[in-house]
C-alpha atoms as a PDB file:
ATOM      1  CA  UNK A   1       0.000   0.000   0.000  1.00  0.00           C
ATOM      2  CA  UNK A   2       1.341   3.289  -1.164  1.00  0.00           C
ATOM      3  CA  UNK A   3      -0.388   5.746   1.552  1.00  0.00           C
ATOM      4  CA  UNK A   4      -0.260   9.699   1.365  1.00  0.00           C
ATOM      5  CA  UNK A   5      -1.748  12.121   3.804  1.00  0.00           C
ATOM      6  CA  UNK A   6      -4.521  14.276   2.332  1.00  0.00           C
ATOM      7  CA  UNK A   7      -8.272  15.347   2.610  1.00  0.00           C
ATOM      8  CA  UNK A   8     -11.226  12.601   2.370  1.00  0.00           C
ATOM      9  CA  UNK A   9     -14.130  15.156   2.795  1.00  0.00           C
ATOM     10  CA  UNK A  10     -15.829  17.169   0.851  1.00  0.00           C
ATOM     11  CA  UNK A  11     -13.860  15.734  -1.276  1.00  0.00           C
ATOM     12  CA  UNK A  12     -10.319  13.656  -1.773  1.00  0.00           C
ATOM     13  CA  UNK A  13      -7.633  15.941  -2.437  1.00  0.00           C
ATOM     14  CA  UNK A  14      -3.722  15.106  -1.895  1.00  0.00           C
ATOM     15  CA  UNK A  15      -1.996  17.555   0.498  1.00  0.00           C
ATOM     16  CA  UNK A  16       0.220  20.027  -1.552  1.00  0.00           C
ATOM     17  CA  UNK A  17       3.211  18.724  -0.230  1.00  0.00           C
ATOM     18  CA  UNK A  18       2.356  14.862  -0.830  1.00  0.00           C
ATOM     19  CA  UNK A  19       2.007  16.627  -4.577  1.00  0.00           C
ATOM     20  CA  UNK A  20       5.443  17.711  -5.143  1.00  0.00           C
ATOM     21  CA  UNK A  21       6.584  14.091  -3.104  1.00  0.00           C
ATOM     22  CA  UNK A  22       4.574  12.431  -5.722  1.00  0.00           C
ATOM     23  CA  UNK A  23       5.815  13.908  -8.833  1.00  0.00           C
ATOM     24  CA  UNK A  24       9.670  15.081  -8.010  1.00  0.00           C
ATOM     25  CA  UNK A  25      11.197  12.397  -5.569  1.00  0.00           C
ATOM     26  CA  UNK A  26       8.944   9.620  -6.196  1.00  0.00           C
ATOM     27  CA  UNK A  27       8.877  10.446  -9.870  1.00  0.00           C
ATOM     28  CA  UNK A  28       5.612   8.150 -10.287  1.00  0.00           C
ATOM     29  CA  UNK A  29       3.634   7.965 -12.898  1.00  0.00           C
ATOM     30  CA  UNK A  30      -0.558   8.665 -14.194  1.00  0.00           C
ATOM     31  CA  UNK A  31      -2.480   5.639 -13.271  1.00  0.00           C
ATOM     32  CA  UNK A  32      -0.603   4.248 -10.566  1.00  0.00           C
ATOM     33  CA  UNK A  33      -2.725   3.263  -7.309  1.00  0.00           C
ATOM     34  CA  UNK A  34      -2.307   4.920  -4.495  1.00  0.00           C
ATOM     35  CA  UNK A  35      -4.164   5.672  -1.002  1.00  0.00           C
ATOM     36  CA  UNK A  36      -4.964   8.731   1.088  1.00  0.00           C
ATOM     37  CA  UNK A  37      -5.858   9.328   4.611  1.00  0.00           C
ATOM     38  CA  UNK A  38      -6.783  12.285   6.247  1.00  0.00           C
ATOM     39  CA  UNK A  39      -5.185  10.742   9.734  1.00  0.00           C
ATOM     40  CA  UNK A  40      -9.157  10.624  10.888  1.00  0.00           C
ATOM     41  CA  UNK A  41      -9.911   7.586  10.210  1.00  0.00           C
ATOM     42  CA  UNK A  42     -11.037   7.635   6.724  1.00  0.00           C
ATOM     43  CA  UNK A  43      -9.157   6.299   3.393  1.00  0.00           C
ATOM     44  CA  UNK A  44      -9.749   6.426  -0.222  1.00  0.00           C
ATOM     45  CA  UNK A  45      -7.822   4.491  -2.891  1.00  0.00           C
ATOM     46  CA  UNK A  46      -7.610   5.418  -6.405  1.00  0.00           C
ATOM     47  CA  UNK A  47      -5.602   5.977  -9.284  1.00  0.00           C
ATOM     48  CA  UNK A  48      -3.116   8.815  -9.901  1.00  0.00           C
ATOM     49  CA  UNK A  49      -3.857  11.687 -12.414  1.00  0.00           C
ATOM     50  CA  UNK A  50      -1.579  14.411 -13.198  1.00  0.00           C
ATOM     51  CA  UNK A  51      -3.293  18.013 -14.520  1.00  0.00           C
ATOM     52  CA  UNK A  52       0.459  19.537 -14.626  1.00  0.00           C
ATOM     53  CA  UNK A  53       2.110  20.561 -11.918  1.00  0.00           C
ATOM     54  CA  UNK A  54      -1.093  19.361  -9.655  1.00  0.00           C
ATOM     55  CA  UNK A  55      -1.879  15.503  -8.842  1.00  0.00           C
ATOM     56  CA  UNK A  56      -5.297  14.591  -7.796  1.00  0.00           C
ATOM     57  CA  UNK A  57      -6.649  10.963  -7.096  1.00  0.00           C
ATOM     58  CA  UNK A  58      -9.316   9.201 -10.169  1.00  0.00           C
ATOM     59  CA  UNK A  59     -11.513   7.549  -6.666  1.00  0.00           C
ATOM     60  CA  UNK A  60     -12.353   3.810  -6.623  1.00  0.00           C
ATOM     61  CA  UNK A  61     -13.468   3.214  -3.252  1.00  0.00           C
ATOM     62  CA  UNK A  62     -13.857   5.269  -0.126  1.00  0.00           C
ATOM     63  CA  UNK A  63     -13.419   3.801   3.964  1.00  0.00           C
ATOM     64  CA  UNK A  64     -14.799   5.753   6.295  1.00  0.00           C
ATOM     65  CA  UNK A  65     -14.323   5.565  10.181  1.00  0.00           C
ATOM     66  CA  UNK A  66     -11.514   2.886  10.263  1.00  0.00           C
ATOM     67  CA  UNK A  67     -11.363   0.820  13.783  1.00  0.00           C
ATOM     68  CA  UNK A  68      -8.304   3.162  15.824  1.00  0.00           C
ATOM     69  CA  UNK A  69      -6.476   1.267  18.147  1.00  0.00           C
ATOM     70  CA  UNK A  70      -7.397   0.441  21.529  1.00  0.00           C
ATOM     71  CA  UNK A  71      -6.732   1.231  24.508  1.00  0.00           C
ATOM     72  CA  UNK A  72      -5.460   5.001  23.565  1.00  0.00           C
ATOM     73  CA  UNK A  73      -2.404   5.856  25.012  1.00  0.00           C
ATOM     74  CA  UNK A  74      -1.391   9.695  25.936  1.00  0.00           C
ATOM     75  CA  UNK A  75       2.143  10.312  26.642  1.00  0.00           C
ATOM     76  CA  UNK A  76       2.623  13.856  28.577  1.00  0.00           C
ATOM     77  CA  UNK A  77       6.718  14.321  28.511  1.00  0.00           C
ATOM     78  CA  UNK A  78       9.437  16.765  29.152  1.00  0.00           C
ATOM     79  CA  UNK A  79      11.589  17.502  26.025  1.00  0.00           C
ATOM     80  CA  UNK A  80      14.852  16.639  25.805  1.00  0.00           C
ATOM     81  CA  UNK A  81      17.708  19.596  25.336  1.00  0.00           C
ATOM     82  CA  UNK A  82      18.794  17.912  22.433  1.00  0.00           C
ATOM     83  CA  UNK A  83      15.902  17.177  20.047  1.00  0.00           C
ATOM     84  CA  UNK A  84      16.626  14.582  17.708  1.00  0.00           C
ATOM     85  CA  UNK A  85      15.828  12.666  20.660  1.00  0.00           C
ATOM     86  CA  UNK A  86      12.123  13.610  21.271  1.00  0.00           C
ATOM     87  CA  UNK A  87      11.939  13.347  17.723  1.00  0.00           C
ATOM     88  CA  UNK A  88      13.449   9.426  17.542  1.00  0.00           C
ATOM     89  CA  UNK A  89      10.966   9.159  20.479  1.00  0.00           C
ATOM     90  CA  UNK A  90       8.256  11.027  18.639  1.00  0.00           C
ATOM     91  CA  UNK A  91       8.870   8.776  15.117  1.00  0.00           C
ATOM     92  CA  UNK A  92       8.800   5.019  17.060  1.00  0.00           C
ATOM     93  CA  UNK A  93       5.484   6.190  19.792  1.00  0.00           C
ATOM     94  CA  UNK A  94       3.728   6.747  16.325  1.00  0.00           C
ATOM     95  CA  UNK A  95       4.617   3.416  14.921  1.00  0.00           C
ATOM     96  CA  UNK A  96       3.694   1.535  18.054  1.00  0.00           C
ATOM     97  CA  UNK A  97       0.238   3.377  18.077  1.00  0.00           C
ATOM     98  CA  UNK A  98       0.276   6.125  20.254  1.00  0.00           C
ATOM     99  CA  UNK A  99      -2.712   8.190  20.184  1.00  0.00           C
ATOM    100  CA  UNK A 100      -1.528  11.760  22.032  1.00  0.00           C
ATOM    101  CA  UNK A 101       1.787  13.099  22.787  1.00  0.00           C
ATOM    102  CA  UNK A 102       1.954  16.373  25.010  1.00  0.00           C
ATOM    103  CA  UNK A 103       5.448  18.414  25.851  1.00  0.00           C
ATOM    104  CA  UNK A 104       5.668  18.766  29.883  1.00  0.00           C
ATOM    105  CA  UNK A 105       7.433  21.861  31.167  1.00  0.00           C
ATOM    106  CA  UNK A 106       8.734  21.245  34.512  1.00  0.00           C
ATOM    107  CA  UNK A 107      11.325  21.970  37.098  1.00  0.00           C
ATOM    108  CA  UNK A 108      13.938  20.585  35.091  1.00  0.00           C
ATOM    109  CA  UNK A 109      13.077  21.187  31.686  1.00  0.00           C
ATOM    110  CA  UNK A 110      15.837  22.629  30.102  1.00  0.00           C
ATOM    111  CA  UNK A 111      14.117  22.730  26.346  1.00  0.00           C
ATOM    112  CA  UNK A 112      11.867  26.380  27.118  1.00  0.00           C
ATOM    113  CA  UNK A 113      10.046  25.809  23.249  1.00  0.00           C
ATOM    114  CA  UNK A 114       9.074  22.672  20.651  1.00  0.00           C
ATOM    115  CA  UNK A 115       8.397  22.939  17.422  1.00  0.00           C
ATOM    116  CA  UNK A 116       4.952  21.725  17.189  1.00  0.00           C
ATOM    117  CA  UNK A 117       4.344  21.718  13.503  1.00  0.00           C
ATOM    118  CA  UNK A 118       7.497  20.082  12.486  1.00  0.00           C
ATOM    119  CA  UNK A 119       7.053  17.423  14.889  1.00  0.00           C
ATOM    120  CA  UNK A 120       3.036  17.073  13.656  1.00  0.00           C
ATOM    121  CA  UNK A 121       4.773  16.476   9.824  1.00  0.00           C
ATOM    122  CA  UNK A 122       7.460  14.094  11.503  1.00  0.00           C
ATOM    123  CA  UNK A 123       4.094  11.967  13.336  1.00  0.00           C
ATOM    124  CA  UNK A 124       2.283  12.246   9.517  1.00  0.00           C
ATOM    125  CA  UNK A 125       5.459  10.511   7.922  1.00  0.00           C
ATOM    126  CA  UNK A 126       5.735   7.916  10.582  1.00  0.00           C
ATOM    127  CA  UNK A 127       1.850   7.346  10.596  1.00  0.00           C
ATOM    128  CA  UNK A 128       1.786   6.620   6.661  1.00  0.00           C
ATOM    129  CA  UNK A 129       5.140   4.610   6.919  1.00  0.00           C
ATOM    130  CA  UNK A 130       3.307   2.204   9.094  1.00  0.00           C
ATOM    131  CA  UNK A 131      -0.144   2.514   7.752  1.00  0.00           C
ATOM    132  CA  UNK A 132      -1.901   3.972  10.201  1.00  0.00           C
ATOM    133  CA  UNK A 133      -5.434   6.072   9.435  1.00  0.00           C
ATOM    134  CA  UNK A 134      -5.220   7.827  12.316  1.00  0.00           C
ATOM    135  CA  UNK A 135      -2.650  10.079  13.081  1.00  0.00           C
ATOM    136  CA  UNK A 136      -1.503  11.204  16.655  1.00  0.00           C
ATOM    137  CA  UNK A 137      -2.121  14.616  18.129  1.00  0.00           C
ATOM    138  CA  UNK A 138       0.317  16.992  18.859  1.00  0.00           C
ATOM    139  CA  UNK A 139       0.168  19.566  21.789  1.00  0.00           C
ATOM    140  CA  UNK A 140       2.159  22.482  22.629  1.00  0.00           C
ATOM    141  CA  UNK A 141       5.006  22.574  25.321  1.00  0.00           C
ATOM    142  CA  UNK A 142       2.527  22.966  28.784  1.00  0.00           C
ATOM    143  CA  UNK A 143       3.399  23.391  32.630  1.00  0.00           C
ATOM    144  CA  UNK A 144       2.804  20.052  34.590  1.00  0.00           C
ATOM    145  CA  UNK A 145       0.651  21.983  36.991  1.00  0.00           C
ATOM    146  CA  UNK A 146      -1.753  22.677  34.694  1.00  0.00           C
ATOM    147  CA  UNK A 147      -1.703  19.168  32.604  1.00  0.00           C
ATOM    148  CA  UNK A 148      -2.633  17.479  35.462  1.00  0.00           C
ATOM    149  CA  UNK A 149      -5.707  19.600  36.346  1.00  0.00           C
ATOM    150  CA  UNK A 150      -7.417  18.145  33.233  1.00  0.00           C
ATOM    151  CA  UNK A 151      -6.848  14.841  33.402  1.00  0.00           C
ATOM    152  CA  UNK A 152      -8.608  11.462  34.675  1.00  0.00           C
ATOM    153  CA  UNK A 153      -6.359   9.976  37.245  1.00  0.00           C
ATOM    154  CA  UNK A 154      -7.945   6.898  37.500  1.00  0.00           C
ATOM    155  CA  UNK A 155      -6.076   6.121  34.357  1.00  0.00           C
ATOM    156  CA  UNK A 156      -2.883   8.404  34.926  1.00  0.00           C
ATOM    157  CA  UNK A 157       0.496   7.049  35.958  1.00  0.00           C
ATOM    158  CA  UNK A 158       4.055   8.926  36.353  1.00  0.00           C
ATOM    159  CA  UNK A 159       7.025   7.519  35.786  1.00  0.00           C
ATOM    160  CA  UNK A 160       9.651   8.233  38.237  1.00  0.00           C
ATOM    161  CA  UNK A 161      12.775   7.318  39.888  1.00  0.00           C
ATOM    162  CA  UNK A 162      11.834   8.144  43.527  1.00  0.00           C
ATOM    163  CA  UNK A 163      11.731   4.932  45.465  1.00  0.00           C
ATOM    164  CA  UNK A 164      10.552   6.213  48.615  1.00  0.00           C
ATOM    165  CA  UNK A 165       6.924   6.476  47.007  1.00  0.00           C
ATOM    166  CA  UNK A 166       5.425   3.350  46.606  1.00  0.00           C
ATOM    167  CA  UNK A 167       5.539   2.214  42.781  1.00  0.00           C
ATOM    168  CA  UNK A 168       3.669  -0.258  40.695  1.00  0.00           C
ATOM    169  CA  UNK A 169       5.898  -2.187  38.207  1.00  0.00           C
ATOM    170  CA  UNK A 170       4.298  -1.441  34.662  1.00  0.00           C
ATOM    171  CA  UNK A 171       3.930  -5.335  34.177  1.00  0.00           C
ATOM    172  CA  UNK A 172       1.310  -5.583  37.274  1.00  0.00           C
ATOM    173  CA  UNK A 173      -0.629  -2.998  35.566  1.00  0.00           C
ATOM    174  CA  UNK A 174      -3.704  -5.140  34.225  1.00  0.00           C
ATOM    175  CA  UNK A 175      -5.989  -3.422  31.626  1.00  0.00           C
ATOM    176  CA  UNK A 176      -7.775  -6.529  30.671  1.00  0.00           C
ATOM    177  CA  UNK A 177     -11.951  -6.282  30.795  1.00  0.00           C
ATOM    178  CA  UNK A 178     -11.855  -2.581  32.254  1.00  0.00           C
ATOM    179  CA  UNK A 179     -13.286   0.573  30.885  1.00  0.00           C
ATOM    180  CA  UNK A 180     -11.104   2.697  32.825  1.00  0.00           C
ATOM    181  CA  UNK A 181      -8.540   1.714  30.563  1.00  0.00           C
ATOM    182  CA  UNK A 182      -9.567   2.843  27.344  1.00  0.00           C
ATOM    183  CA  UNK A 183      -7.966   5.910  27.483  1.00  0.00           C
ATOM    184  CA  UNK A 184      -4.423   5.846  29.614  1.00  0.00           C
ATOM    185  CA  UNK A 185      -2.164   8.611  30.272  1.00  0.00           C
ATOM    186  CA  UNK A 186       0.902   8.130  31.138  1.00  0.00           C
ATOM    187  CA  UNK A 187       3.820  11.266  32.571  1.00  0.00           C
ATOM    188  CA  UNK A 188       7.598  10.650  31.668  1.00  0.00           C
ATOM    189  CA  UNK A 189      10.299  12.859  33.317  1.00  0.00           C
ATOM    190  CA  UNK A 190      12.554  15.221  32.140  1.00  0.00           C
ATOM    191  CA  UNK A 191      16.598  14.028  32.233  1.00  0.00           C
ATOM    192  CA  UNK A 192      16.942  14.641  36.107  1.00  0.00           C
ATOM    193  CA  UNK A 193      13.793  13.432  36.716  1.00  0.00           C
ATOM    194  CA  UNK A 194      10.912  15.384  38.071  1.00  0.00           C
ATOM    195  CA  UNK A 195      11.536  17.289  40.987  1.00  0.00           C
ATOM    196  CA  UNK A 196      11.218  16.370  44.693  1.00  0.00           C
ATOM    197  CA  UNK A 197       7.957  19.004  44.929  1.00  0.00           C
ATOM    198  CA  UNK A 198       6.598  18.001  41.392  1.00  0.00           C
ATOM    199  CA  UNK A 199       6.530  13.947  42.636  1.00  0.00           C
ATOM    200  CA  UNK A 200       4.582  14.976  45.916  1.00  0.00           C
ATOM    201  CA  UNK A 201       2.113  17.013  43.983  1.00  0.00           C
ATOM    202  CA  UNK A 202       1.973  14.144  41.798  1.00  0.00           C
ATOM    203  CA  UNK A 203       1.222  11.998  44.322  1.00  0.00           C
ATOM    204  CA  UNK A 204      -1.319  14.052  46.565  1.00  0.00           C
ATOM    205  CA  UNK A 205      -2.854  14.085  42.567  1.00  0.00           C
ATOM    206  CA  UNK A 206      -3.415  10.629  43.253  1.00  0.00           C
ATOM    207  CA  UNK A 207      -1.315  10.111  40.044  1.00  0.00           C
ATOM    208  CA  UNK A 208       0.235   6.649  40.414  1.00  0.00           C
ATOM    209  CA  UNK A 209       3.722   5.956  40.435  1.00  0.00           C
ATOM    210  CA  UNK A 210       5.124   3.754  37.980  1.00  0.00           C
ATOM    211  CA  UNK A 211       8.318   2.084  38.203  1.00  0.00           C
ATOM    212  CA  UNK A 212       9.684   0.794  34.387  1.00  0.00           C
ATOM    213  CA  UNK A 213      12.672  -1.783  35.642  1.00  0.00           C
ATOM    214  CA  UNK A 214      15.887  -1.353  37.773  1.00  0.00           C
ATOM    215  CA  UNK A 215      17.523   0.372  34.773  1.00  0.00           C
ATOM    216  CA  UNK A 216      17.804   3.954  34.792  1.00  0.00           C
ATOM    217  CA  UNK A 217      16.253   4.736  31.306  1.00  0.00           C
ATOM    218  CA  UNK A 218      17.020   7.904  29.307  1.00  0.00           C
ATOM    219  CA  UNK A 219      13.626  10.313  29.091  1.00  0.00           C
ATOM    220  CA  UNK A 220      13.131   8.909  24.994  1.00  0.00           C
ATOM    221  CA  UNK A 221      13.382   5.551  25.924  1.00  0.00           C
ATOM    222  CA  UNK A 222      11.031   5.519  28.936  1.00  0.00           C
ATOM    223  CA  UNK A 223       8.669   6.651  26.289  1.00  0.00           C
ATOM    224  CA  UNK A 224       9.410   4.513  24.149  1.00  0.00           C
ATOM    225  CA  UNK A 225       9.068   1.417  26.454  1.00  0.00           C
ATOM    226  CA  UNK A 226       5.823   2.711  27.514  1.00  0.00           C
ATOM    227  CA  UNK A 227       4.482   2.577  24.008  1.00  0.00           C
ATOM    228  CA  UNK A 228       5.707  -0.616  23.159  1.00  0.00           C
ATOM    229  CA  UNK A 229       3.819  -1.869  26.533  1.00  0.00           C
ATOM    230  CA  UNK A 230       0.788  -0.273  25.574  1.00  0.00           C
ATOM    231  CA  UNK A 231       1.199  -1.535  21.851  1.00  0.00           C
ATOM    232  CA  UNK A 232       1.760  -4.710  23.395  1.00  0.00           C
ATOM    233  CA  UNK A 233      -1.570  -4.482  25.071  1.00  0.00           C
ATOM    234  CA  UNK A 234      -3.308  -3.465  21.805  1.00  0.00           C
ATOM    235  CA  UNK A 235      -1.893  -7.287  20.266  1.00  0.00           C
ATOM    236  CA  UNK A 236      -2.930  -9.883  23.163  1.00  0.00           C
END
């Protein structure tokens, strides 16, 4: 399946930059069948047609509301300083299914801004490289104060270093046969880990601790290992 990113409705139109893809480093060629999702759920496949420098899509069939995976998974985590790291992170949570990422500014956060809309097009390319129809939103760089006041934490977990606060090993977490956890959320440390203050508020939250092993993991790969749990979860 050859999968671009466009719109499905009103009607099915190839994003602009998915054009020039198309026609200048793909170099295909009229007729050839293609797909395109607007990362919503919906797909159309059809047959190229070029009308000079524009490409649009000759439709054969239309898919509307495509199954999205389940349980959702919302990862809420501080940027690294360097950022080909949240990016790697960014590019492998998207393959493994992740539904929301949010940027955490906390104590230690030394990145103060993200990128938002060139980390959206780096989600889009990962989401059609593994054929997914529904792509994963994006939000803005936000203080952990006031994530947490708008969230459910009977489905919200922390990870954290901290062992003198009680922690749940992320393989005694059971999501089997409960509605709770249809929709988890899960908060991953800056490098440093959150601060002293920020794991008691955490706590008094009633956000539950999560421990992910005895390793020490860098901030990318403790998000990482939490999507590949969760994508686990999605393939029993």
């Amino acid at each position: 399946m050859k999968l671009f990113f466009g719109e499905i409705f009103p009607q099915v139109k190839i994003d602009d930059d998915e054009q020039q893809h198309i026609v200048k480093v793909l170099r295909m060629r009229e007729g050839e069948e293609i797909y395109v999702t607007d990362g919503k759920g919906n797909l159309a496949k059809g047959n190229l047609v070029f009308e000079g420098k524009k490409v649009s899509l000759n439709v054969s069939e239309t898919e509307e509301n495509l199954a999205d995976f389940s349980p959702k998974l919302h990862i809420a985590i501080a940027p690294t300083k360097n950022i080909d790291r949240i990016e790697f992170f960014v590019e492998k949570a998207t393959e493994l299914g992740i539904s929301e990422i949010t940027f955490l500014q906390t104590d230690k956060t030394e990145r103060k801004n993200i990128n938002t809309q060139k980390i959206q097009k780096q989600a889009i390319g990962a989401s059609k490289q593994s054929l997914r129809f529904h792509f994963p939103k994006i939000n803005d760089l936000t203080k952990l104060s006031d994530f947490i006041k708008n969230i459910n934490v009977e489905n919200a977990f922390v990870a954290h270093c901290d062992e003198s606060f009680e922690r749940t090993e992320l393989k005694d977490i059971n999501q089997n046969n409960s509605q709770s956890f249809q929709h988890i959320t899960f908060l991953i440390g800056p490098e440093g880990d959150f601060s002293p203050n920020e794991i008691k508020m955490l706590s008094e939250k009633g956000i539950k601790a999560v421990s992910l092993g005895n390793q020490r993991l860098r901030t990318e790969t403790a998000g990482i290992f939490v999507a590949a749990w969760n994508y686990h979860q999605m393939n029993k």
